[in-house]
C-alpha atoms as a PDB file:
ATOM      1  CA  UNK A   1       0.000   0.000   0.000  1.00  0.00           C
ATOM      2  CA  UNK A   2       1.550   3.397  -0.980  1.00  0.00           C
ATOM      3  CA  UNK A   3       0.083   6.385   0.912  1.00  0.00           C
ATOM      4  CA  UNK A   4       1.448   9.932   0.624  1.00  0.00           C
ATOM      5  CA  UNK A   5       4.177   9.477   2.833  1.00  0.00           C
ATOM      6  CA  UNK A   6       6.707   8.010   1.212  1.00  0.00           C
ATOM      7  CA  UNK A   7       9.242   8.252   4.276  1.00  0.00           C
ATOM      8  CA  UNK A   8       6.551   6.023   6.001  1.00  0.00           C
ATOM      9  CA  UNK A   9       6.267   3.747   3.546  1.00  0.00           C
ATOM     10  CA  UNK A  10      10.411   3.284   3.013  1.00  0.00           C
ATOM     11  CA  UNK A  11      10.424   2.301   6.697  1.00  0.00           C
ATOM     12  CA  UNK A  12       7.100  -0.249   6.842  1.00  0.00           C
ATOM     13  CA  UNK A  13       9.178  -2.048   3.390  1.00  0.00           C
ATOM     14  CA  UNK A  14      12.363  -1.845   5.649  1.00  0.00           C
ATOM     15  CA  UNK A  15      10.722  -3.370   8.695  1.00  0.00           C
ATOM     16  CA  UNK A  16       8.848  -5.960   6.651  1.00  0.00           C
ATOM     17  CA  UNK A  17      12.248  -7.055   4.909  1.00  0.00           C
ATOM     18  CA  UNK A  18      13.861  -7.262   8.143  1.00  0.00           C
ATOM     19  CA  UNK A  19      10.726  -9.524   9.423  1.00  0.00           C
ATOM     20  CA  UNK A  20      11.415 -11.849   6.220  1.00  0.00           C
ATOM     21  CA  UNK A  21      14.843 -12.165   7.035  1.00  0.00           C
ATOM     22  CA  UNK A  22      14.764 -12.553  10.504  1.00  0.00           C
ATOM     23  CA  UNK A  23      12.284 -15.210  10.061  1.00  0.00           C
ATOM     24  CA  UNK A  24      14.415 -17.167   7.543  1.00  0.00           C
ATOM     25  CA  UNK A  25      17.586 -17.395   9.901  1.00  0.00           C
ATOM     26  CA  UNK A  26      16.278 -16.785  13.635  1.00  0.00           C
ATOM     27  CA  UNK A  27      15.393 -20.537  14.565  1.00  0.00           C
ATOM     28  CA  UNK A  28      15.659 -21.038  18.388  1.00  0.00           C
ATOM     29  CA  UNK A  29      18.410 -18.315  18.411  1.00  0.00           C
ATOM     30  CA  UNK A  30      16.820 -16.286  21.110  1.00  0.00           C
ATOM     31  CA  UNK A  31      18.459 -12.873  20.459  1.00  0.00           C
ATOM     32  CA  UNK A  32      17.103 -13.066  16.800  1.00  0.00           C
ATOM     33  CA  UNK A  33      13.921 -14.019  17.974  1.00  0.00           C
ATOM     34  CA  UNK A  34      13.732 -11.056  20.535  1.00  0.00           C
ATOM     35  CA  UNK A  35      14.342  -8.820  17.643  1.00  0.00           C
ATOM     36  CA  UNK A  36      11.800 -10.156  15.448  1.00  0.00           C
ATOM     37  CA  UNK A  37       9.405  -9.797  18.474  1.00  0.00           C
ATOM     38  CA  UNK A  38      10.466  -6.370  18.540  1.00  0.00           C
ATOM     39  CA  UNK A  39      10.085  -5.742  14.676  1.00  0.00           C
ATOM     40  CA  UNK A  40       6.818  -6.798  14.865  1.00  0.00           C
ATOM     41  CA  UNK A  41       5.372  -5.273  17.630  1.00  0.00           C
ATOM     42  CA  UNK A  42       6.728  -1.776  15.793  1.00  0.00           C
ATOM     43  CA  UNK A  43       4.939  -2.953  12.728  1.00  0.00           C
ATOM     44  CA  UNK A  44       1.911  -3.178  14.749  1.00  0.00           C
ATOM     45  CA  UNK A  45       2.129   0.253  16.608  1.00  0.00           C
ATOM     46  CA  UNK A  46       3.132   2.258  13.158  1.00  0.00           C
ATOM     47  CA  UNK A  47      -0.136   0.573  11.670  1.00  0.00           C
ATOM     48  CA  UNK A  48      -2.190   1.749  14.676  1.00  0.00           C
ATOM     49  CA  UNK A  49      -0.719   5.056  14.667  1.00  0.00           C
ATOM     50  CA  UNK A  50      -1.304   5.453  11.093  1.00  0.00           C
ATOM     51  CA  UNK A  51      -4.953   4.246  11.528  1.00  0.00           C
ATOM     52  CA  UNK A  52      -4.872   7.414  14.651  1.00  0.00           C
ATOM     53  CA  UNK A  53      -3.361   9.805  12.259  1.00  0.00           C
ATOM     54  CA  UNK A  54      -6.036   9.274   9.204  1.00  0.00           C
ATOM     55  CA  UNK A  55      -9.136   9.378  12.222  1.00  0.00           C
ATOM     56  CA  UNK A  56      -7.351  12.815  13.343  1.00  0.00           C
ATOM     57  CA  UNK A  57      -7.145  13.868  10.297  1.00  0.00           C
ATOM     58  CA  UNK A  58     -10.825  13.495   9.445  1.00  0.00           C
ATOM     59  CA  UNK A  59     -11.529  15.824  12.363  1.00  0.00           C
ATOM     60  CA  UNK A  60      -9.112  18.545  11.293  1.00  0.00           C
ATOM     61  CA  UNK A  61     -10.493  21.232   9.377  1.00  0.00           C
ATOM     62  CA  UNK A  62      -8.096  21.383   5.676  1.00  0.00           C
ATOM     63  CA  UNK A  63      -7.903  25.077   5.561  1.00  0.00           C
ATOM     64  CA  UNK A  64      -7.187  25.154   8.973  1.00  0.00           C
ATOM     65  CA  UNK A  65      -4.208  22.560   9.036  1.00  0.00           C
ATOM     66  CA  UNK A  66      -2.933  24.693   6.117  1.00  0.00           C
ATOM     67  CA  UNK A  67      -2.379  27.509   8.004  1.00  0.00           C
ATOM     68  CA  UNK A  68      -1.079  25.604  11.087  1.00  0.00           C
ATOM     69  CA  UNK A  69       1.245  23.989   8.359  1.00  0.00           C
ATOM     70  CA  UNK A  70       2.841  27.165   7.291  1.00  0.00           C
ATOM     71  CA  UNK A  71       3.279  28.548  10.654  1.00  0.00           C
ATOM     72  CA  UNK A  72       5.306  25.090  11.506  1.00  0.00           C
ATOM     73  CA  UNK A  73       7.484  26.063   8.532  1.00  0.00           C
ATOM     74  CA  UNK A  74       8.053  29.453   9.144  1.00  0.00           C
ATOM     75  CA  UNK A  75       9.047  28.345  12.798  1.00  0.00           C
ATOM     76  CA  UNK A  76      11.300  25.436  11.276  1.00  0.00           C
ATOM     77  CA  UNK A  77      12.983  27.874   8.581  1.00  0.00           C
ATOM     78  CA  UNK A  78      13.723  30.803  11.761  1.00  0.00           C
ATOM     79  CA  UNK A  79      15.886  27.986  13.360  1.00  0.00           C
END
C-alpha cells in the first residue's frame, strides 16, 4: 500500500524485509527471535498510529491545518 508518505512507507518495506529475514535465519536463536518480536510489535504500533493519524485527520479542518502547516514552517525555517 503506498500512501502519501513516502518516508513512512520506506520504513514499513524496511521493517517488513527485516521480518522476512529474521524469520528465515532466527530458529531457536533467542536474540534473533527477541528482535523479530520487537520488529513486529513496531509494525503493529506504526499501523495503529497510522490508523490514529487518518481518524485525526478526518476531524481537522483542511484550511485550517494549512495555516497551522505554514506557521510550523516558518518556525522550522527561523531555526
Amino acid at each position: 500500500m503506498i500512501t502519501d508518505n513516502i518516508t513512512f512507507d520506506k520504513l514499513r518495506s524496511d521493517i517488513d524485509l527485516q521480518i522476512e529475514v529474521l524469520n528465515a535465519i532466527a530458529a531457536d536463536n533467542p536474540i534473533l527471535n527477541e528482535q523479530l518480536r520487537l520488529l513486529l510489535e513496531s509494525r503493529e504500533m506504526m499501523f495503529f498510529q497510522e490508523m490514529e493519524m487518518q481518524r485525526l485527520e478526518g476531524l481537522i479542518d483542511q484550511d485550517e491545518l494549512m495555516e497551522h502547516t505554514a506557521l510550523i514552517d516558518q518556525q522550522t525555517d527561523d531555526l
